[in-house]
Protein backbone atom coordinates (compact mmCIF):
# COMPACT_ATOMS: atom_id res chain seq x y z
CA UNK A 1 0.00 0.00 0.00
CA UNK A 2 2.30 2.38 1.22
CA UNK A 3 6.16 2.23 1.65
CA UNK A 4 7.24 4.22 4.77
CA UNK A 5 10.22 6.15 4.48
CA UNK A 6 12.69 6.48 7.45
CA UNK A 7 13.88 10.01 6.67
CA UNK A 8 13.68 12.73 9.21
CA UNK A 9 11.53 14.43 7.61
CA UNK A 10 8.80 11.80 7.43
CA UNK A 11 8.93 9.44 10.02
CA UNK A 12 7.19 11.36 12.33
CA UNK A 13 4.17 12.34 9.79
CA UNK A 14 4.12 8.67 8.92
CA UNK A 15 3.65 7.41 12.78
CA UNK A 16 1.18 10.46 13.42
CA UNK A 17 -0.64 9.07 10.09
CA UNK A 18 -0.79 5.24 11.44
CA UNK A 19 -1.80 6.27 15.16
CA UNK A 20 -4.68 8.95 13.59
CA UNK A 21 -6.03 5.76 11.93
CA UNK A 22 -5.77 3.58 14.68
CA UNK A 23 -7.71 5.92 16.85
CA UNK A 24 -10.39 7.18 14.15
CA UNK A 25 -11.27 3.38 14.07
CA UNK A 26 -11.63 2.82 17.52
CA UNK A 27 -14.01 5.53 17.48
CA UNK A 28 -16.64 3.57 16.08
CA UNK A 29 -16.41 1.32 18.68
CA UNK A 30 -16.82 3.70 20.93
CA UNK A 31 -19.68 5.69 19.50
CA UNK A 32 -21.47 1.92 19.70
CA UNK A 33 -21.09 1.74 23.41
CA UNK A 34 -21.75 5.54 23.63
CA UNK A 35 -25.37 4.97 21.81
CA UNK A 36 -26.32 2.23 23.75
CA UNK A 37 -27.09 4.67 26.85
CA UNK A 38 -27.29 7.64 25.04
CA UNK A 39 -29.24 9.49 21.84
CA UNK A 40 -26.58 10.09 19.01
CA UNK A 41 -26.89 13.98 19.28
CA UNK A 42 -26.56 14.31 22.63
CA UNK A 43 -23.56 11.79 22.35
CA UNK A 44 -22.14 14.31 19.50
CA UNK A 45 -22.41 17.16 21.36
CA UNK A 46 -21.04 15.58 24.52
CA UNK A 47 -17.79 14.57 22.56
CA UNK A 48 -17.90 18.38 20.82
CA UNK A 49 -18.10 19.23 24.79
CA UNK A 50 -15.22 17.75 25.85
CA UNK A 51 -12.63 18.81 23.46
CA UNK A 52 -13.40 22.01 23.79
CA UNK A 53 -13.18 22.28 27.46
CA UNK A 54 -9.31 20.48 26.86
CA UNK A 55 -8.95 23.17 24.56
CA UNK A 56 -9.88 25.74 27.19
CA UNK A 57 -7.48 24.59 29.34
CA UNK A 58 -4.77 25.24 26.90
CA UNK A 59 -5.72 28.39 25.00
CA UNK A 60 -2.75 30.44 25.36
CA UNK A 61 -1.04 27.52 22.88
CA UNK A 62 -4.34 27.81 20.83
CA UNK A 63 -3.90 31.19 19.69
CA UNK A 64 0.20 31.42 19.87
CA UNK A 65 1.62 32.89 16.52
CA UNK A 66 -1.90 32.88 14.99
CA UNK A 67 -1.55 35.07 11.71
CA UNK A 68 -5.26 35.39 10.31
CA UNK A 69 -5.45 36.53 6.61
CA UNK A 70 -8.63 38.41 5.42
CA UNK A 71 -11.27 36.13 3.65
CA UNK A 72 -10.00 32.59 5.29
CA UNK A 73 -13.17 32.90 7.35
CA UNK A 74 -14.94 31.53 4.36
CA UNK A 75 -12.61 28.38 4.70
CA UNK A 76 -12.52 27.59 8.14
CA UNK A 77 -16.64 27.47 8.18
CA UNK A 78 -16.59 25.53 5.24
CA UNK A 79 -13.99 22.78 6.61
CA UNK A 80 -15.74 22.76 10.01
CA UNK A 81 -19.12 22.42 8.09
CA UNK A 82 -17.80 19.65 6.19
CA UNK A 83 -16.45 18.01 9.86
CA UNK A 84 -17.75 18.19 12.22
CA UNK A 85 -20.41 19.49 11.79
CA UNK A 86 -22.59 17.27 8.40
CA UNK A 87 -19.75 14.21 8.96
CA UNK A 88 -20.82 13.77 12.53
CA UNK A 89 -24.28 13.60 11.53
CA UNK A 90 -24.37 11.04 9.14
CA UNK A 91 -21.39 9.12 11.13
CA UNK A 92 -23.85 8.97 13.70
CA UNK A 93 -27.16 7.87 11.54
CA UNK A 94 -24.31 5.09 9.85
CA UNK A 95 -23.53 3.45 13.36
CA UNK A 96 -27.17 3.17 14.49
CA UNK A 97 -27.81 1.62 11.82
CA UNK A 98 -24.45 -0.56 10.54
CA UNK A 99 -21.61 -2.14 12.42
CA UNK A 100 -18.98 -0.78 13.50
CA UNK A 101 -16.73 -3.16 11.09
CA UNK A 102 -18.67 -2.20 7.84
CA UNK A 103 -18.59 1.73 9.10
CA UNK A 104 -15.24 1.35 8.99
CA UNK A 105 -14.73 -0.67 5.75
CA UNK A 106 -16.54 2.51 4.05
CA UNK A 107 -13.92 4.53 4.75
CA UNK A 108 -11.73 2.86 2.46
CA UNK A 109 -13.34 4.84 -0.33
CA UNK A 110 -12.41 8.34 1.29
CA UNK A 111 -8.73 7.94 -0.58
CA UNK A 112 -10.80 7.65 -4.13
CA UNK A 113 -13.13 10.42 -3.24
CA UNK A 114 -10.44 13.22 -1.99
CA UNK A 115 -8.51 12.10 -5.46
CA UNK A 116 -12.00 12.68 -7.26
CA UNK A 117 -12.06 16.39 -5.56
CA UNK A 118 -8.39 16.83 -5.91
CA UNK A 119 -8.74 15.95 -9.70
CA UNK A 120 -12.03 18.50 -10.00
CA UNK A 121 -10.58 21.24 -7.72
CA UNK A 122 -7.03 21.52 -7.49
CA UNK A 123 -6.58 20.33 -11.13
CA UNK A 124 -4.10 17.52 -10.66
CA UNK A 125 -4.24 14.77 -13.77
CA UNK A 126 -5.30 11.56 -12.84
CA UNK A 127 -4.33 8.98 -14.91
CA UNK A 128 -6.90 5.98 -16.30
CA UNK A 129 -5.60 3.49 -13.43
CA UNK A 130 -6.64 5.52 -10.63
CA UNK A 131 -10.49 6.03 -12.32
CA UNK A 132 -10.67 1.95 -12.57
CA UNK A 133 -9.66 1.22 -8.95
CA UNK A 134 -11.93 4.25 -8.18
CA UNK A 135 -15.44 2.21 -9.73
CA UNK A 136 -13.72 -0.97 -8.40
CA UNK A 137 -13.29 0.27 -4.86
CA UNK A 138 -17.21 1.97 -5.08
CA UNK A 139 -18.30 -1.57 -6.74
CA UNK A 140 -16.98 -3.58 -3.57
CA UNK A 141 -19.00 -0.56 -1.00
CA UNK A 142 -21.85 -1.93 -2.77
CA UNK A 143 -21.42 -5.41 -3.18
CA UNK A 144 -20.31 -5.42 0.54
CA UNK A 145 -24.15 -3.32 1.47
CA UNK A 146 -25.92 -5.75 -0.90
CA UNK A 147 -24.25 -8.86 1.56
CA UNK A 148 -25.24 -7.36 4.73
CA UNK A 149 -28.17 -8.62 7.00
CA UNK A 150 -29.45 -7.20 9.55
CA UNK A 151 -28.33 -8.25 13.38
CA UNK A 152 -28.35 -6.89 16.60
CA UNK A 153 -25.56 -4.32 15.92
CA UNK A 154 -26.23 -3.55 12.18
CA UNK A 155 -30.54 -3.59 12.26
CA UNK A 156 -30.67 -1.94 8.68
CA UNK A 157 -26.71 -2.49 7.50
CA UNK A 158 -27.62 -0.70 3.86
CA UNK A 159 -28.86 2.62 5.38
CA UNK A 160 -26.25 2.79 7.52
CA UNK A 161 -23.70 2.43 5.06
CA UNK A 162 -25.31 4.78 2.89
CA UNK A 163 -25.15 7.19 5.97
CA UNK A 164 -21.55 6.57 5.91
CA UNK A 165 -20.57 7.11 2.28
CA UNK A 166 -22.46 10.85 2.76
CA UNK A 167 -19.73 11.59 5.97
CA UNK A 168 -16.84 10.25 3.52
CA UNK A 169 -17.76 12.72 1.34
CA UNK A 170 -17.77 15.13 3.53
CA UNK A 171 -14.81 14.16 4.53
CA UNK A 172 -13.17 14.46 1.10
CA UNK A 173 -13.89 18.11 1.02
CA UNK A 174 -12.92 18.21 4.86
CA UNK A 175 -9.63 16.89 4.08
CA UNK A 176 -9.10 19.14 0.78
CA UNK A 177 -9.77 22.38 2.54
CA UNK A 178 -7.41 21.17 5.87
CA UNK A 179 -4.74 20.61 3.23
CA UNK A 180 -5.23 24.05 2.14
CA UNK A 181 -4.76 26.17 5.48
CA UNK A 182 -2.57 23.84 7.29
CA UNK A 183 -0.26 26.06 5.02
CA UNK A 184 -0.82 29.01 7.13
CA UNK A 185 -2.63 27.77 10.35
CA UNK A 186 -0.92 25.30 13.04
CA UNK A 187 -2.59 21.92 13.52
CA UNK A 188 -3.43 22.47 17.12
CA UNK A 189 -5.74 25.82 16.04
CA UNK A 190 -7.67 24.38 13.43
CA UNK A 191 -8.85 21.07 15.62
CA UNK A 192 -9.57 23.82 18.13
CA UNK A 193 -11.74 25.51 16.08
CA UNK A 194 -13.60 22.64 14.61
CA UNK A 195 -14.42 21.70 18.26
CA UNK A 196 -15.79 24.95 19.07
CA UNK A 197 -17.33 25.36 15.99
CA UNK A 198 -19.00 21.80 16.35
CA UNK A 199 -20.20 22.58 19.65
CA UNK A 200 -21.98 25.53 18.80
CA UNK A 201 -23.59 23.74 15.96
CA UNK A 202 -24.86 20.62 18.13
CA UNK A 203 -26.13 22.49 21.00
CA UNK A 204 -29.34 24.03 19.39
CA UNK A 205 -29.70 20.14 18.35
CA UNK A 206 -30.37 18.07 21.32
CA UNK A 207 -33.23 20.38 22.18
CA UNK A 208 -35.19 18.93 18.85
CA UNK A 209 -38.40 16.86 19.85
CA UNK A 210 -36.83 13.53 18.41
CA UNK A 211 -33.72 13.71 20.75
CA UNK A 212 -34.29 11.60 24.16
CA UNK A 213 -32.00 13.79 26.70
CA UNK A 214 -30.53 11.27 29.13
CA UNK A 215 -32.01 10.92 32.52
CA UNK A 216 -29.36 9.09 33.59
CA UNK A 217 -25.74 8.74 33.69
CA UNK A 218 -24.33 5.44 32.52
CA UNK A 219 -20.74 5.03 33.48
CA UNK A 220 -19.33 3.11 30.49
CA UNK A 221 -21.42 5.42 27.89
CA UNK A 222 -20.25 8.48 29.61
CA UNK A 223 -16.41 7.36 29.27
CA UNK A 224 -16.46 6.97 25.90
CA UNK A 225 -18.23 10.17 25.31
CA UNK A 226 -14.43 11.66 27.19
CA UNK A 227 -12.85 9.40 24.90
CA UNK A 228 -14.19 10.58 22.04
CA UNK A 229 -13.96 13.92 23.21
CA UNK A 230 -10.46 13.86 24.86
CA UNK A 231 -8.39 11.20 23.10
CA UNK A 232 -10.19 11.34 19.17
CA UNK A 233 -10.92 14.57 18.77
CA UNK A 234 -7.85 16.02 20.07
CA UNK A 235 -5.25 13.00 18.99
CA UNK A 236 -6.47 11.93 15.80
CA UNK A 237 -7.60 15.02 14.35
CA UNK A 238 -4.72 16.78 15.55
CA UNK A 239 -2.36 14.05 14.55
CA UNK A 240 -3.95 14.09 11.08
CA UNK A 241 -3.58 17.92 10.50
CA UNK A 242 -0.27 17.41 11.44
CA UNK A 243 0.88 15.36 8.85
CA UNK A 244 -0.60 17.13 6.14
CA UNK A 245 1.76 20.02 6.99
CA UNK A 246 4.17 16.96 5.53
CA UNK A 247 2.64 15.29 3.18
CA UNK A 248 0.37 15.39 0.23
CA UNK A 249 -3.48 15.35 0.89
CA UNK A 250 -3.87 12.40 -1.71
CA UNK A 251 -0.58 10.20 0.09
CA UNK A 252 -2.33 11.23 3.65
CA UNK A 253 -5.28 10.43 2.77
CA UNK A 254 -4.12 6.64 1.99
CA UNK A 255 -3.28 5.91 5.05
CA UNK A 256 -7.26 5.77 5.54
CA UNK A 257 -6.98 1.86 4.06
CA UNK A 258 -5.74 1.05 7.59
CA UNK A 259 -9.14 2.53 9.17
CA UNK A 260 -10.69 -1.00 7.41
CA UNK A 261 -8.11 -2.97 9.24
CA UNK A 262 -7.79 -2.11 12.45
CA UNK A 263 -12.31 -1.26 12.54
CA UNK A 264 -12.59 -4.87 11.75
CA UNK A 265 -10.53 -6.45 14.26
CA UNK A 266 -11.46 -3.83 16.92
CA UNK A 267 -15.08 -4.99 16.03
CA UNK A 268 -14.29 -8.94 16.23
CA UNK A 269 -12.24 -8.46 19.56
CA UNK A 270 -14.22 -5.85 21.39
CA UNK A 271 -18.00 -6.00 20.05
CA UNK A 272 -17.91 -9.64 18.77
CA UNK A 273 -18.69 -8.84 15.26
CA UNK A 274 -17.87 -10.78 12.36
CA UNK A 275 -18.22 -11.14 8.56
CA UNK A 276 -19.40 -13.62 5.97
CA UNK A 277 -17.46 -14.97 3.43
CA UNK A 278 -18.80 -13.08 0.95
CA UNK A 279 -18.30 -9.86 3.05
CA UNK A 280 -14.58 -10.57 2.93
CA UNK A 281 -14.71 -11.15 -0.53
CA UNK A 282 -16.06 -7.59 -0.81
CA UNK A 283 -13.90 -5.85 1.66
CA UNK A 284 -10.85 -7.55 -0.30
CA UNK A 285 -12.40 -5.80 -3.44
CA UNK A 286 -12.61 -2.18 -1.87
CA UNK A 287 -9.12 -1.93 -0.48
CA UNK A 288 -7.92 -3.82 -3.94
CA UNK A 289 -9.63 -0.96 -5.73
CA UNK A 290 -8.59 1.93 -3.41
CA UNK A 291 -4.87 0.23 -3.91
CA UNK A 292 -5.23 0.36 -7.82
CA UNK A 293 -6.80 4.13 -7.70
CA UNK A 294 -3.01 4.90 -5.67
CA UNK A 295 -1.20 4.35 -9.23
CA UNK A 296 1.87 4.19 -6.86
CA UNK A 297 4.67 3.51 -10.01
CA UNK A 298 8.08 1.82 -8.29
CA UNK A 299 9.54 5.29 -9.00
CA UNK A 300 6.64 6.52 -6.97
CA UNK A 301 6.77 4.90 -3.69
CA UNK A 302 8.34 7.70 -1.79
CA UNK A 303 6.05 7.99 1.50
């Protein structure tokens, strides 16, 4: 998939990259225990909640050597629109209603979609390979919703996938924008803002009529809210914005194929879920495809 390179300059990215994924997939374990006390929006705002009371605590760092330039407003709503604010939504809808493992096997398709927006946006030529592993890798998503049956984590496994391929492409444009103003913004300020941002935008929310307010508080639930909060928000997003001050949104963005991975055996060894053989026959075809829509040449490999 990818080779990692033992240079200085990005060893550190790399690691930051591998742990990122590693934690954004144990997040959808923990938004399953979360939901089983909790309704999803209060669960959202709760882990919104949390990182920006760590935040707090360390302002001063927040706004050291911030240089604003006029008009990046415009930006920084738009990448905190894209997530948290619309990804957490349909992340949320995706894990009532799919497993944690297939939630995560869907984000194997973010790679193909941020090279889709790179290739519309920023202009850069993408060759014929990288199209075929693209329909390949969307093929497998639905070959791999097609297999699924309902169970007591996944009750209605093809609406919660569907859920999941909306926040994947909100995180495409998410990603595309961070790439953007990483250039002039450190890591640590713009996952600060997004968790402001995203708690001002869930608040109004878990006053609606459909949200159940907890009456309640369930130990287990309520820890992995702070973990969410505490250990996701702030360590993988602020790992990932990290390395894209290194790397290449597209090569960064790859490193998503482990999310599959490590989902599925989090899912097995935590949560007890498993797949049929037919599901692993699709999940080989996404990451297959999502490998092909790389186009890594030999001459290539350099991250």
């Amino acid at each position: 998939m990818v080779k990692i390179s033992t240079g200085k300059t990005t060893l550190l990215p790399t690691l930051g990259l591998i742990l990122a994924m590693l934690l954004w997939a144990s997040s959808f374990i923990a938004l399953k225990i979360a939901f089983r006390s909790y309704d999803p929006m209060v669960v959202i705002f709760g882990r919104m909640l949390v990182a920006s009371i760590c935040f707090l605590i360390v302002a001063k760092r927040v706004t050291r050597a911030l240089h604003y330039r006029k008009g990046d407003y415009k930006l920084l709503l738009f990448m905190c629109f894209c997530e948290p604010c619309l990804y957490f939504l349909f992340e949320a809808r995706a894990i009532v209603h799919t497993t944690a493992s297939q939630a995560g096997l869907i984000t194997a398709i973010l790679p193909v979609l941020v090279m889709i927006g790179a290739s519309q946006i920023l202009k850069e030529r993408i060759k014929g390979k990288s199209w075929l592993g693209a329909i390949i890798a969307v093929g497998g998503v639905c070959w791999l919703t097609l297999e699924s049956n309902p169970s007591a984590n996944g009750p209605n496994p093809i609406l919660g996938n569907f859920y999941e391929f909306l926040a994947m492409i909100c995180a495409a444009g998410y990603t595309i924008t961070l790439k953007y103003l990483t250039s002039r913004y450190s890591p640590f300020f713009l996952t600060a803002i997004q968790a402001f941002i995203g708690c001002i935008f869930y608040f109004p929310l878990i006053f609606l009529p459909s949200v159940h307010l907890p009456q309640a508080v369930h130990t287990t639930s309520t820890f992995a809210i702070i973990y969410l909060g505490g250990v996701i928000t702030l360590g993988a997003y602020g790992l990932y914005s990290y390395a894209l001050k290194h790397v290449p949104a597209s090569k960064a963005a790859s490193y998503v194929n482990l999310i599959p991975l490590f989902s599925v055996i989090l899912g097995w060894f935590i949560l007890g879920e498993s797949f049929t053989t037919n599901q692993y026959f699709a999940a080989a075809v996404i990451i297959g495809g999502v490998i092909l829509s790389q186009n890594l040449s030999k001459k290539g490999r350099q991250t």
